[in-house]
PDB file of N, CA and C in Angstrom:
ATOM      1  N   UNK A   1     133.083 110.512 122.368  1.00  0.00           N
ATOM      2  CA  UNK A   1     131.684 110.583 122.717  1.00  0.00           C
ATOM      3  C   UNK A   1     130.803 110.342 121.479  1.00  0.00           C
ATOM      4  N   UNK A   2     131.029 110.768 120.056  1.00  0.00           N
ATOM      5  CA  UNK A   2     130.660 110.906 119.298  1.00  0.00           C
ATOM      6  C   UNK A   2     130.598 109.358 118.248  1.00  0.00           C
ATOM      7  N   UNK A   3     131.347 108.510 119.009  1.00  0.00           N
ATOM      8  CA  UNK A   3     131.748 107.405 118.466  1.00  0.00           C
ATOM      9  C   UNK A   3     130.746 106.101 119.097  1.00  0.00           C
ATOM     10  N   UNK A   4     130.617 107.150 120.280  1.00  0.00           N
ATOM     11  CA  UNK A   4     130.084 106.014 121.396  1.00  0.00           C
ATOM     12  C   UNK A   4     128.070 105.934 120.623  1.00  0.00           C
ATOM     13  N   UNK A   5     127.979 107.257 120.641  1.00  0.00           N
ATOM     14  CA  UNK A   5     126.807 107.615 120.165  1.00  0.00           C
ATOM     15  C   UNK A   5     125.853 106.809 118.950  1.00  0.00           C
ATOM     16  N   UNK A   6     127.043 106.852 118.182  1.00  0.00           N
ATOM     17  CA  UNK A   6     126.798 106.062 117.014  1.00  0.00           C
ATOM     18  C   UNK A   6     126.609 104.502 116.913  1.00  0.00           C
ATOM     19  N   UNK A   7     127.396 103.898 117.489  1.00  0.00           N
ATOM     20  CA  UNK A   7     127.314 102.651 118.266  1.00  0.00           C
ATOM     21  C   UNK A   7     126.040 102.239 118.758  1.00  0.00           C
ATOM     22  N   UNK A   8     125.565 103.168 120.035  1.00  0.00           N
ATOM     23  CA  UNK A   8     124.413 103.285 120.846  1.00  0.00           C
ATOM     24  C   UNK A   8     123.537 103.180 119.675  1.00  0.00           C
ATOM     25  N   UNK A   9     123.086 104.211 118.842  1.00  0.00           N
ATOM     26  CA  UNK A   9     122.147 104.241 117.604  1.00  0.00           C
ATOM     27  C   UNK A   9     121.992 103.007 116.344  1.00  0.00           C
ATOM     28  N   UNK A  10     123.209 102.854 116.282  1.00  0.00           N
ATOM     29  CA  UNK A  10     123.278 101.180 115.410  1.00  0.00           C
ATOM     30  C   UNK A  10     122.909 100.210 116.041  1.00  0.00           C
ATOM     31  N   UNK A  11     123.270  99.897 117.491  1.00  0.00           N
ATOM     32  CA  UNK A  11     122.472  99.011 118.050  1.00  0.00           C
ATOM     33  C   UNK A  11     120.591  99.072 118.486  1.00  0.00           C
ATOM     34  N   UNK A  12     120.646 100.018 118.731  1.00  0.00           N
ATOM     35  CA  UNK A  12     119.400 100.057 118.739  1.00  0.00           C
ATOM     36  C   UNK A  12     119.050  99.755 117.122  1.00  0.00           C
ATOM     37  N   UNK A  13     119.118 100.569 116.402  1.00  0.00           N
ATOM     38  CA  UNK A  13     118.634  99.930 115.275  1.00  0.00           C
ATOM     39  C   UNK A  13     118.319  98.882 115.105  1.00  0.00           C
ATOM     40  N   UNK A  14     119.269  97.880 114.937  1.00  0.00           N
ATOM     41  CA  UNK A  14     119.484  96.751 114.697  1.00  0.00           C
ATOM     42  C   UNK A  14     118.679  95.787 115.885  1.00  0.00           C
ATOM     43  N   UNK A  15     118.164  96.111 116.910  1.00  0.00           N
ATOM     44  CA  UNK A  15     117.548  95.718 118.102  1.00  0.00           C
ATOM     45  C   UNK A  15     116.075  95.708 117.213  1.00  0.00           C
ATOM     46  N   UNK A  16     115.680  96.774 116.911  1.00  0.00           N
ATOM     47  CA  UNK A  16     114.528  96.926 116.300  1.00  0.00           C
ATOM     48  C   UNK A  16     114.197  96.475 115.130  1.00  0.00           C
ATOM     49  N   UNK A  17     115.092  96.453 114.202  1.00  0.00           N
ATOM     50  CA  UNK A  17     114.716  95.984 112.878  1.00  0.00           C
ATOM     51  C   UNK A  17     114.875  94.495 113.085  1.00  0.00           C
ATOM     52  N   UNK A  18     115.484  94.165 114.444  1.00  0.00           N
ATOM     53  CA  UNK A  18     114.894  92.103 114.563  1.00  0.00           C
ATOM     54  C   UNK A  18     113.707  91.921 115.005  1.00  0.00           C
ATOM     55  N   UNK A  19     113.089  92.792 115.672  1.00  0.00           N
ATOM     56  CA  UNK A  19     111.784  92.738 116.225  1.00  0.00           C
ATOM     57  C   UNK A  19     110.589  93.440 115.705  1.00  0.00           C
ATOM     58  N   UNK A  20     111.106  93.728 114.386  1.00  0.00           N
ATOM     59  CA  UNK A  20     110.180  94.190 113.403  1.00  0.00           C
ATOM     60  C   UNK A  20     109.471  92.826 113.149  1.00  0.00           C
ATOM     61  N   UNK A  21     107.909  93.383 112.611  1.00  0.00           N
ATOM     62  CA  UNK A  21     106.916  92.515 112.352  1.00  0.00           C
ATOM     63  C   UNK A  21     106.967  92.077 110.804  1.00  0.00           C
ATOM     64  N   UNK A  22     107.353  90.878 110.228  1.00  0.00           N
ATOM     65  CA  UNK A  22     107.671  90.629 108.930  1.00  0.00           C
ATOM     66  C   UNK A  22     106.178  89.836 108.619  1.00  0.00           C
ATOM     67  N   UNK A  23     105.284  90.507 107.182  1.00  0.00           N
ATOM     68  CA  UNK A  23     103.969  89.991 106.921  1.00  0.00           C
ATOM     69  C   UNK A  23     104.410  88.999 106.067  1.00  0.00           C
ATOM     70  N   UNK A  24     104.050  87.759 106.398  1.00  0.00           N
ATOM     71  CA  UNK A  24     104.542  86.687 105.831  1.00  0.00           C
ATOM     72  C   UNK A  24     103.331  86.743 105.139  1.00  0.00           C
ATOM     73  N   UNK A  25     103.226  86.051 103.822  1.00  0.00           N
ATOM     74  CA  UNK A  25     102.422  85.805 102.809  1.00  0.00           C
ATOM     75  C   UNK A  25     101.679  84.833 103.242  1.00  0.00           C
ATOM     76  N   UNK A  26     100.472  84.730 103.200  1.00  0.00           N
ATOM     77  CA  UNK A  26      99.448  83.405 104.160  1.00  0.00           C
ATOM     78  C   UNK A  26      99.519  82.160 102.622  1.00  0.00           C
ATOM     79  N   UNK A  27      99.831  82.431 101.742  1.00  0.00           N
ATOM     80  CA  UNK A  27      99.388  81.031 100.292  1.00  0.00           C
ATOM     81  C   UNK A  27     100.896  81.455  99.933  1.00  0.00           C
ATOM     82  N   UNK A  28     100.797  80.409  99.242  1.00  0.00           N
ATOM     83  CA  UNK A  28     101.732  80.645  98.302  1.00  0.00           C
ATOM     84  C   UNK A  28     101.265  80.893  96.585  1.00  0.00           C
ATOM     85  N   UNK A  29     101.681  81.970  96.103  1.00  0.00           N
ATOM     86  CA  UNK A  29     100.880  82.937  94.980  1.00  0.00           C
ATOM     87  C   UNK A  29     101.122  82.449  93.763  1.00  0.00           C
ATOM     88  N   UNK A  30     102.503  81.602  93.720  1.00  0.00           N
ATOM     89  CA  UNK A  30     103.232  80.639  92.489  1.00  0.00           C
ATOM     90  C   UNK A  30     101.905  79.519  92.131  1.00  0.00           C
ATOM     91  N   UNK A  31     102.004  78.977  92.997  1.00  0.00           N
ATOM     92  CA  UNK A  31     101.394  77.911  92.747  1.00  0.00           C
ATOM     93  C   UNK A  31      99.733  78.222  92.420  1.00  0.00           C
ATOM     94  N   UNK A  32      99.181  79.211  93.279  1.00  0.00           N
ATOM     95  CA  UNK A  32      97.893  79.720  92.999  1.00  0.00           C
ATOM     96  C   UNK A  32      97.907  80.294  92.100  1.00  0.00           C
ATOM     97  N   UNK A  33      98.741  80.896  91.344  1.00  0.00           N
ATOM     98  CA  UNK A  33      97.986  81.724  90.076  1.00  0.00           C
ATOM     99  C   UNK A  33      98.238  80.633  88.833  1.00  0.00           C
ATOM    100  N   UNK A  34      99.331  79.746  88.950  1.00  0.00           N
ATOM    101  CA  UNK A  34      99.521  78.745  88.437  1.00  0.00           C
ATOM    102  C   UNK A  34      98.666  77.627  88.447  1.00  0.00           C
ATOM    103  N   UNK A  35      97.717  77.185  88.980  1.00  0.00           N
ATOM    104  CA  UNK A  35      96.707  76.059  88.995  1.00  0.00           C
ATOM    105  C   UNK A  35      95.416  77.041  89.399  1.00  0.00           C
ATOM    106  N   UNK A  36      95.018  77.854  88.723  1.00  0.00           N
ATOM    107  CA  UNK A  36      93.535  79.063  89.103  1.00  0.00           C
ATOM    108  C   UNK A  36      93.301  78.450  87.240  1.00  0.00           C
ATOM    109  N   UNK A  37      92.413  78.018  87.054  1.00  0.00           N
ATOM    110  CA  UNK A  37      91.465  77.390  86.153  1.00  0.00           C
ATOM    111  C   UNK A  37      90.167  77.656  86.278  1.00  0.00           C
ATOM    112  N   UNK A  38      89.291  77.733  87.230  1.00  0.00           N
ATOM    113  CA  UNK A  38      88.025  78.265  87.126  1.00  0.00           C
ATOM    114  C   UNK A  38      87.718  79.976  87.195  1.00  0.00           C
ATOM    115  N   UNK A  39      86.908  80.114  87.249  1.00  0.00           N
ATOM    116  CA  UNK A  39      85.857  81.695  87.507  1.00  0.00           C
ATOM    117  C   UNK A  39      86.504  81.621  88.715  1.00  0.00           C
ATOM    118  N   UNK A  40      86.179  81.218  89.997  1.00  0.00           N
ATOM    119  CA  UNK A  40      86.346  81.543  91.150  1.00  0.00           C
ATOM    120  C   UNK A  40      87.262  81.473  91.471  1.00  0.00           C
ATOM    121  N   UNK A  41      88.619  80.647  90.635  1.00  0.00           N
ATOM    122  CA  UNK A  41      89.948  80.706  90.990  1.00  0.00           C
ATOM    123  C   UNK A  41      90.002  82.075  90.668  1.00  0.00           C
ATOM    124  N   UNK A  42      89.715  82.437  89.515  1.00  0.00           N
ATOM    125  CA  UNK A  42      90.766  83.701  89.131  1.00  0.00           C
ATOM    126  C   UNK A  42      89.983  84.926  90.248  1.00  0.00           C
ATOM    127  N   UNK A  43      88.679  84.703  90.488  1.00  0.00           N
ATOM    128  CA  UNK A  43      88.102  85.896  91.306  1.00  0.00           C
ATOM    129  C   UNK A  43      88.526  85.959  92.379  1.00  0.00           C
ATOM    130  N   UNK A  44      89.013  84.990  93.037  1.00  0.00           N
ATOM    131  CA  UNK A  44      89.430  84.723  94.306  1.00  0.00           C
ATOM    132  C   UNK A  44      91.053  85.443  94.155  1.00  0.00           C
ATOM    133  N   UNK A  45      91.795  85.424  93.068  1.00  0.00           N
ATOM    134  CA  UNK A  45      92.981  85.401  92.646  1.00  0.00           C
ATOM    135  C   UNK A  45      92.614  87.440  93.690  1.00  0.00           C
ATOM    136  N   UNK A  46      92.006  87.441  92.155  1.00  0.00           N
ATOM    137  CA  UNK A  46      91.561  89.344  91.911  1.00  0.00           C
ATOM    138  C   UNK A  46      90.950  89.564  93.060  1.00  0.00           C
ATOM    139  N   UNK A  47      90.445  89.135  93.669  1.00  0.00           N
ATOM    140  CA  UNK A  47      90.110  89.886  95.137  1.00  0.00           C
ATOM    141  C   UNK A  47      91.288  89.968  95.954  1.00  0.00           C
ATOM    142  N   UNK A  48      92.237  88.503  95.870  1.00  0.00           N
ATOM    143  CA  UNK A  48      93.722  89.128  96.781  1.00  0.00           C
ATOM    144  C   UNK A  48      94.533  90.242  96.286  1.00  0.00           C
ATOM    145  N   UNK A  49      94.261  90.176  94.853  1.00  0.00           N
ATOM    146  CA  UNK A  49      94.959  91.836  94.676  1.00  0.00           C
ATOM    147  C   UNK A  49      94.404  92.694  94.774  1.00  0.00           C
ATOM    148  N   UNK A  50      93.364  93.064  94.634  1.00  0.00           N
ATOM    149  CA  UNK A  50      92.933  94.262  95.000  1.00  0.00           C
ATOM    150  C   UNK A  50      92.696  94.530  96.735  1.00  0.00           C
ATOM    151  N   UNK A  51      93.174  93.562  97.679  1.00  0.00           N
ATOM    152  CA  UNK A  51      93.353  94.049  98.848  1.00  0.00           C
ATOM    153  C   UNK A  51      94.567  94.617  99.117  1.00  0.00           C
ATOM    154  N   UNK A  52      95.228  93.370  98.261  1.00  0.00           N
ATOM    155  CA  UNK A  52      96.983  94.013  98.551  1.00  0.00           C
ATOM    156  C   UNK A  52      97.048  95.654  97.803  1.00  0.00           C
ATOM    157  N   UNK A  53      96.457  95.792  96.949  1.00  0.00           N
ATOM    158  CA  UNK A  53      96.643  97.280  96.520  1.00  0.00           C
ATOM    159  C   UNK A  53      95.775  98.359  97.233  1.00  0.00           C
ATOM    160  N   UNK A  54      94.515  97.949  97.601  1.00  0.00           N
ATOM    161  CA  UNK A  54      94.248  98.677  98.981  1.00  0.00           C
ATOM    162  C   UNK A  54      95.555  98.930  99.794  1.00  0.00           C
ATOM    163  N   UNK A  55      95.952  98.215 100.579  1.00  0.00           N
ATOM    164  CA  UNK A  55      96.974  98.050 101.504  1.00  0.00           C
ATOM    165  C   UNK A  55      98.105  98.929 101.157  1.00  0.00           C
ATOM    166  N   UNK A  56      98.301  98.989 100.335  1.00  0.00           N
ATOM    167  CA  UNK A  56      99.531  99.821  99.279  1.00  0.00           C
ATOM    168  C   UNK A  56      98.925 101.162  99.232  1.00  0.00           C
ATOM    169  N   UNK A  57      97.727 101.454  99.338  1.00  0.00           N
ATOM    170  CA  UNK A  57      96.984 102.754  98.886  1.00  0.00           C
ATOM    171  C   UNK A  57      97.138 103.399 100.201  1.00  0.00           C
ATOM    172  N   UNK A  58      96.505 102.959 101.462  1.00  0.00           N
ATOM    173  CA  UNK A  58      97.125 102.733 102.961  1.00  0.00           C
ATOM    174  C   UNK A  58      98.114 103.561 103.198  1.00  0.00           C
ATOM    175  N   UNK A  59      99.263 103.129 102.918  1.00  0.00           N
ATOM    176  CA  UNK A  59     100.890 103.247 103.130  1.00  0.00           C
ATOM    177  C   UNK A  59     100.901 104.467 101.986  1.00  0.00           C
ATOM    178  N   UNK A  60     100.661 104.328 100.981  1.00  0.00           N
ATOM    179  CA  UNK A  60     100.988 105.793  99.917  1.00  0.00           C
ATOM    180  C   UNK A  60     100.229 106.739 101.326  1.00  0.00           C
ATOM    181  N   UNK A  61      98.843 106.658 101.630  1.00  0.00           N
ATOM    182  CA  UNK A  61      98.370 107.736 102.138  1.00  0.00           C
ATOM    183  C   UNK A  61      99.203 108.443 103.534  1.00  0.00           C
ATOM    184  N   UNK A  62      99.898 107.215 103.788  1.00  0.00           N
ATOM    185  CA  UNK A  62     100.588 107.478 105.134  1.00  0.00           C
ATOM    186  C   UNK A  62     101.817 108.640 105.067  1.00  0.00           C
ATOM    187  N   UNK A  63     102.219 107.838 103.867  1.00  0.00           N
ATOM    188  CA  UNK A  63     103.767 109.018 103.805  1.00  0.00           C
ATOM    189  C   UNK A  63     103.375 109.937 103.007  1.00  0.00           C
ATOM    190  N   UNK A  64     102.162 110.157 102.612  1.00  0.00           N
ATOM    191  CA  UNK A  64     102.183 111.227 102.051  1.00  0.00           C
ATOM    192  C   UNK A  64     101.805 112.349 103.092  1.00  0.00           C
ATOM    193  N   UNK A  65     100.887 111.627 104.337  1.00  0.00           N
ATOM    194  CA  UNK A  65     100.493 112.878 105.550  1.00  0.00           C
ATOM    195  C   UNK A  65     102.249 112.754 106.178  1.00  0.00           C
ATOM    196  N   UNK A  66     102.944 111.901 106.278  1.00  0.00           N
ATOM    197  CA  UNK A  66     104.438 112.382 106.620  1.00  0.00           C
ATOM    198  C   UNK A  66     105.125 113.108 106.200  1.00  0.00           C
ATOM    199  N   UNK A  67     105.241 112.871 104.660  1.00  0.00           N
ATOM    200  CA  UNK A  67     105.405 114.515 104.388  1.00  0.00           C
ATOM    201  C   UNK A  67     104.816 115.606 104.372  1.00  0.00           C
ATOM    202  N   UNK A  68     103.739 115.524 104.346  1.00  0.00           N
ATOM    203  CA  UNK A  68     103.027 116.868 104.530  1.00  0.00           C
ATOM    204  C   UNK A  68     103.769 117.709 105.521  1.00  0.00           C
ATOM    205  N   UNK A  69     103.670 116.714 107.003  1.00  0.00           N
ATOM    206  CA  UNK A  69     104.333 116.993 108.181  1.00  0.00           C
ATOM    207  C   UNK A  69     105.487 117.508 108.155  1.00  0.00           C
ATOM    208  N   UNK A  70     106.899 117.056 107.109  1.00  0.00           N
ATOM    209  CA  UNK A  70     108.113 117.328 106.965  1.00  0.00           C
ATOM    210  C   UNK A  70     107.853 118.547 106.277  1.00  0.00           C
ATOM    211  N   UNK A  71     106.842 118.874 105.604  1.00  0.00           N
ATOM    212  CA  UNK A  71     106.751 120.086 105.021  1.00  0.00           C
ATOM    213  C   UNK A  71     106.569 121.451 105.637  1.00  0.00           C
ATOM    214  N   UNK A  72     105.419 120.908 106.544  1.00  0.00           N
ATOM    215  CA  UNK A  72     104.824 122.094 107.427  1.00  0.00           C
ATOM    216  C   UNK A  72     105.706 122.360 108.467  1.00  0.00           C
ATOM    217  N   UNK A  73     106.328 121.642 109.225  1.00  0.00           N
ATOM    218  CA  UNK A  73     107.100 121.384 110.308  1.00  0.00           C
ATOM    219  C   UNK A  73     108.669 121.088 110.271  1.00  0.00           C
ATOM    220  N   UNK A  74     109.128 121.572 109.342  1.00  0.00           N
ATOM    221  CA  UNK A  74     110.649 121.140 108.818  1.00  0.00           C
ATOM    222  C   UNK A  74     111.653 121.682 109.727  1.00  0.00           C
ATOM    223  N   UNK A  75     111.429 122.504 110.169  1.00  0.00           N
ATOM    224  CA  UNK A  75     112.035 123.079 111.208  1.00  0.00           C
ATOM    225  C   UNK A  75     112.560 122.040 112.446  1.00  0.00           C
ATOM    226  N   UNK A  76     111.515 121.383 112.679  1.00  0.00           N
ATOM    227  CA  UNK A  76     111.150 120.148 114.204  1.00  0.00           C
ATOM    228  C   UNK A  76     112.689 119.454 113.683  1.00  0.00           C
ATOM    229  N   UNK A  77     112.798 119.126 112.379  1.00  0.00           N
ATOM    230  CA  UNK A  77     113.707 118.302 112.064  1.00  0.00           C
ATOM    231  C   UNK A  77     115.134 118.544 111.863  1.00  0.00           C
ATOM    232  N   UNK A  78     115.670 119.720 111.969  1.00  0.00           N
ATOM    233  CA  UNK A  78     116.400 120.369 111.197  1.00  0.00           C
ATOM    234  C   UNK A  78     117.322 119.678 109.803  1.00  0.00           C
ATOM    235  N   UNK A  79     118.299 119.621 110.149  1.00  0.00           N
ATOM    236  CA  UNK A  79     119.290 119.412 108.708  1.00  0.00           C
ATOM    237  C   UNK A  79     118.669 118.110 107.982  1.00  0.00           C
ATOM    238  N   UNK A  80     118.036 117.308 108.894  1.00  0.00           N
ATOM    239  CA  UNK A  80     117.769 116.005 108.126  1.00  0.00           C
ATOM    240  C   UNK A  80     116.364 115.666 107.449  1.00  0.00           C
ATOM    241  N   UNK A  81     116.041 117.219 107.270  1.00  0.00           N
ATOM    242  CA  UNK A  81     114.238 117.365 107.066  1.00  0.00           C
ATOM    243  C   UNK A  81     114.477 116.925 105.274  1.00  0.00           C
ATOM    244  N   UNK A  82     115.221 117.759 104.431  1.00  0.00           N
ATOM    245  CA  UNK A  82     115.384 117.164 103.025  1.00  0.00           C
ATOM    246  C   UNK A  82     115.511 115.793 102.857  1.00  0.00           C
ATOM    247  N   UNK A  83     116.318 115.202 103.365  1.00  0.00           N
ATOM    248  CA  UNK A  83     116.700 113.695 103.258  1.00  0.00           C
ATOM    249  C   UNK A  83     115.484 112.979 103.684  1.00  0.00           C
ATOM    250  N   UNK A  84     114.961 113.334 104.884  1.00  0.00           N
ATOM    251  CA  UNK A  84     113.261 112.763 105.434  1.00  0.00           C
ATOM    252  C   UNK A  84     112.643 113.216 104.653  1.00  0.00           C
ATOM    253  N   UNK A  85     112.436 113.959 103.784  1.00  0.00           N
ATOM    254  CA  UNK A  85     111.465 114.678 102.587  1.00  0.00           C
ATOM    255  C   UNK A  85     111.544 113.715 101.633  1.00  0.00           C
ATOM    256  N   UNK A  86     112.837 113.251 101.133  1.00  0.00           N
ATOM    257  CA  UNK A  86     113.028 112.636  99.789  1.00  0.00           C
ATOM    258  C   UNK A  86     112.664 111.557 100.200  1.00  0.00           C
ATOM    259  N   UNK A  87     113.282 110.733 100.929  1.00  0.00           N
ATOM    260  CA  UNK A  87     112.915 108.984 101.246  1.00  0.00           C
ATOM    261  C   UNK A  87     111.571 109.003 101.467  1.00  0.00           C
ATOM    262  N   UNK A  88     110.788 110.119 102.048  1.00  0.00           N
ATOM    263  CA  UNK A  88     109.074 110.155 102.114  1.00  0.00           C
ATOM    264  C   UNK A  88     108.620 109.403 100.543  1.00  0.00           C
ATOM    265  N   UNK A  89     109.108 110.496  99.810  1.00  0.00           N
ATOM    266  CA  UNK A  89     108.517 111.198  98.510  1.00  0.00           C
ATOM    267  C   UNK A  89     109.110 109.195  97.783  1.00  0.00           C
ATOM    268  N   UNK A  90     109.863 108.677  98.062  1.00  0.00           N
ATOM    269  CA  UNK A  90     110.423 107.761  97.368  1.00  0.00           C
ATOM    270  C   UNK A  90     109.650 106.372  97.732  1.00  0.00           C
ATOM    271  N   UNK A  91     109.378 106.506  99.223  1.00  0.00           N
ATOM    272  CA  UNK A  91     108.570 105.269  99.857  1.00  0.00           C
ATOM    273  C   UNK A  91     107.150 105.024  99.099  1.00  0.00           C
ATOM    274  N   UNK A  92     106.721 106.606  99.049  1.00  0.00           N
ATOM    275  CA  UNK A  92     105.708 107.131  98.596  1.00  0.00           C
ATOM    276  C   UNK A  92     105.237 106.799  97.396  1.00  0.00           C
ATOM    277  N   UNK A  93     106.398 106.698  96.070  1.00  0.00           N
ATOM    278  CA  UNK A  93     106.137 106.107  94.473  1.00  0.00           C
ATOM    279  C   UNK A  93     106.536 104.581  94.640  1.00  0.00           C
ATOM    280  N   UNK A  94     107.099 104.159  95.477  1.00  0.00           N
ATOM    281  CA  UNK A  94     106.863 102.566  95.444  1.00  0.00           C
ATOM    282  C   UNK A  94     106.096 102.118  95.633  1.00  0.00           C
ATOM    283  N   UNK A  95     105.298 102.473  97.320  1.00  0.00           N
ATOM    284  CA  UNK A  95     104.099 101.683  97.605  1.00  0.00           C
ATOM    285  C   UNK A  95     102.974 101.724  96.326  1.00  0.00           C
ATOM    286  N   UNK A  96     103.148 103.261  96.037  1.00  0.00           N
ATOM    287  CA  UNK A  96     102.275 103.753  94.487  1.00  0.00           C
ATOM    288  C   UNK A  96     102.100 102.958  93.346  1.00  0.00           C
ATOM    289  N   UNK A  97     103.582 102.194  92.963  1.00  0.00           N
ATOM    290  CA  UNK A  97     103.994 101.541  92.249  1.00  0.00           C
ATOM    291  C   UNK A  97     103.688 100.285  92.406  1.00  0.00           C
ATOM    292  N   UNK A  98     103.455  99.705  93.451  1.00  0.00           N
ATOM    293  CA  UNK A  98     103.000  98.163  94.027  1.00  0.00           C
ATOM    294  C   UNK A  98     101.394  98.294  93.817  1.00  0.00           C
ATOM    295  N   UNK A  99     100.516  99.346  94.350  1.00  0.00           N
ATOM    296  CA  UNK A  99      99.541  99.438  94.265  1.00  0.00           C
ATOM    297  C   UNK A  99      98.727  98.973  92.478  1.00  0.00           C
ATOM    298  N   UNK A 100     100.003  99.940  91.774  1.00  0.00           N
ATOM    299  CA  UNK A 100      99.275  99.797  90.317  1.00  0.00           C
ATOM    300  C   UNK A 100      99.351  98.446  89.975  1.00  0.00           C
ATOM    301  N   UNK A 101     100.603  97.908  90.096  1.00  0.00           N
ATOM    302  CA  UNK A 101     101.071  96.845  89.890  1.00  0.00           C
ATOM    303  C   UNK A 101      99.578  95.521  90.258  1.00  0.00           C
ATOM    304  N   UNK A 102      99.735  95.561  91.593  1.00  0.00           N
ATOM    305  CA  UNK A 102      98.472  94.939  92.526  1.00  0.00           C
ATOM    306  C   UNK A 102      96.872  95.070  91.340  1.00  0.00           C
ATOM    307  N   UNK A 103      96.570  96.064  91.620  1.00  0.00           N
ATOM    308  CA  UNK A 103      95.358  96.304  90.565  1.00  0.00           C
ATOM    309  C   UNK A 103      95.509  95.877  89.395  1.00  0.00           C
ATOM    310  N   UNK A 104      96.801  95.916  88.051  1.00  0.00           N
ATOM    311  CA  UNK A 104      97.058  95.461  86.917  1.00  0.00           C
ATOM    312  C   UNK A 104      96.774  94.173  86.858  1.00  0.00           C
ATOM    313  N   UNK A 105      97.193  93.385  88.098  1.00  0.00           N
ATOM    314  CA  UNK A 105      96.926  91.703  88.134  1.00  0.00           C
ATOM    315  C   UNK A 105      95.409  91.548  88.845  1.00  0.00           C
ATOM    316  N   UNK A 106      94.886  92.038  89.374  1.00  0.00           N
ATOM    317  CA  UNK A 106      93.393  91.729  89.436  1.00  0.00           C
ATOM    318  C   UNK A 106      92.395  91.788  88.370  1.00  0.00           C
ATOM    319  N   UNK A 107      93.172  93.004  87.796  1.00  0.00           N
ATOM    320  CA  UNK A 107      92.358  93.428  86.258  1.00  0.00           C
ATOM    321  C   UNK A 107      92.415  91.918  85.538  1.00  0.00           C
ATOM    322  N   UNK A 108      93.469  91.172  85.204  1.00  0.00           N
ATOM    323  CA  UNK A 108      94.203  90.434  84.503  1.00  0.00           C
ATOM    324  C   UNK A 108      93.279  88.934  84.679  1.00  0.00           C
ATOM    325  N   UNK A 109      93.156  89.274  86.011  1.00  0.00           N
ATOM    326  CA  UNK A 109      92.330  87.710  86.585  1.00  0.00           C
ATOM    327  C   UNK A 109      91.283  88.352  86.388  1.00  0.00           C
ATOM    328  N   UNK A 110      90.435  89.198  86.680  1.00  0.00           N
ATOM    329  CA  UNK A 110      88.904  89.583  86.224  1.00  0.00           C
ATOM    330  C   UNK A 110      88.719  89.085  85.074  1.00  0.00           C
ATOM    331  N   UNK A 111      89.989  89.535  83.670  1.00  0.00           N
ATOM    332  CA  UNK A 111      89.323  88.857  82.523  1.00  0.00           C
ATOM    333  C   UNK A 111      89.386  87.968  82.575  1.00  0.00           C
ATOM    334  N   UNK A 112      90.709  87.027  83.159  1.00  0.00           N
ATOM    335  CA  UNK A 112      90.361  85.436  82.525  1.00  0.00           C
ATOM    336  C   UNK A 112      88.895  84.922  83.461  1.00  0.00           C
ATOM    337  N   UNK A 113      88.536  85.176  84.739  1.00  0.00           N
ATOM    338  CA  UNK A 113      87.352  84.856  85.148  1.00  0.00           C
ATOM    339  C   UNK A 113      86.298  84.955  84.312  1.00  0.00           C
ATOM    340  N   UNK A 114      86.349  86.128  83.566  1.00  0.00           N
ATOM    341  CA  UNK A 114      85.349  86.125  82.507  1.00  0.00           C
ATOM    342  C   UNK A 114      85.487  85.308  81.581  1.00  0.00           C
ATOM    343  N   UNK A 115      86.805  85.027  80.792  1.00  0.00           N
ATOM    344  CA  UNK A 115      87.018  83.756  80.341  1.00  0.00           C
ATOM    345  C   UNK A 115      87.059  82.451  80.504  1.00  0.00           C
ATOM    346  N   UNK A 116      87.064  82.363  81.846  1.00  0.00           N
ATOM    347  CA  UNK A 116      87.175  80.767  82.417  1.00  0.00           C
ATOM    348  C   UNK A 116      86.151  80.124  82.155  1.00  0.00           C
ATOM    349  N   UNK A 117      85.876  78.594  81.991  1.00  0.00           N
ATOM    350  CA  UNK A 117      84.565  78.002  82.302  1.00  0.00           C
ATOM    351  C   UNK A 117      84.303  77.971  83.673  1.00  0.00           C
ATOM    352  N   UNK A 118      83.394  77.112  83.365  1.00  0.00           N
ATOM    353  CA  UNK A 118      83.139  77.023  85.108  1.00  0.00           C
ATOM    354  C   UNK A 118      84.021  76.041  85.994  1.00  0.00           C
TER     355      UNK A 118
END
């Protein structure tokens, strides 16, 4: 029974993670940060990062009210509330980590915009 279960749960998984929504990148970022020569290239650059790090700020805020939840409510979960605690806490310093990341390169294009000619 216990075999069957598992099965049942992997497939579903796997049902779902094909019909997951994958955010495809609308430009391609190689080539744009690579030929951005004017002011408005690079501002244009720095405004896509600082959405994408919005977006990242988003998702930090999310798992962080998820854990909150795993915190207050750990019980709901039983044995697997630590393990849902940690992968929170871990999702949590990446998106964090993308965010800074995101902002570091807008910063980056702000100056050369300031540097660019026109």
């Amino acid at each position: 029974m216990k075999v069957k279960n598992v099965f049942v749960i992997l497939a579903t998984l796997g049902l779902l993670a094909s019909c997951a929504n994958i955010d495809h990148h609308p430009m391609d970022m190689t080539s744009a940060v690579r030929n951005a020569k004017t002011k408005a290239d690079h501002n244009a650059l720095a405004k896509h990062y600082e959405d994408a790090a919005q977006k990242m700020q988003a998702k930090v805020k999310a798992q962080e009210n998820q854990l909150a939840e795993y915190e207050a409510h750990g019980s709901y979960y039983g044995r697997q509330t630590e393990d849902l605690k940690e992968h929170t806490r871990a999702l949590a310093r990446l998106y964090q980590e993308a965010a800074d990341t995101n902002m570091n390169m807008a910063k980056s294009h702000r100056q050369m915009a300031e540097q660019a000619k026109e």
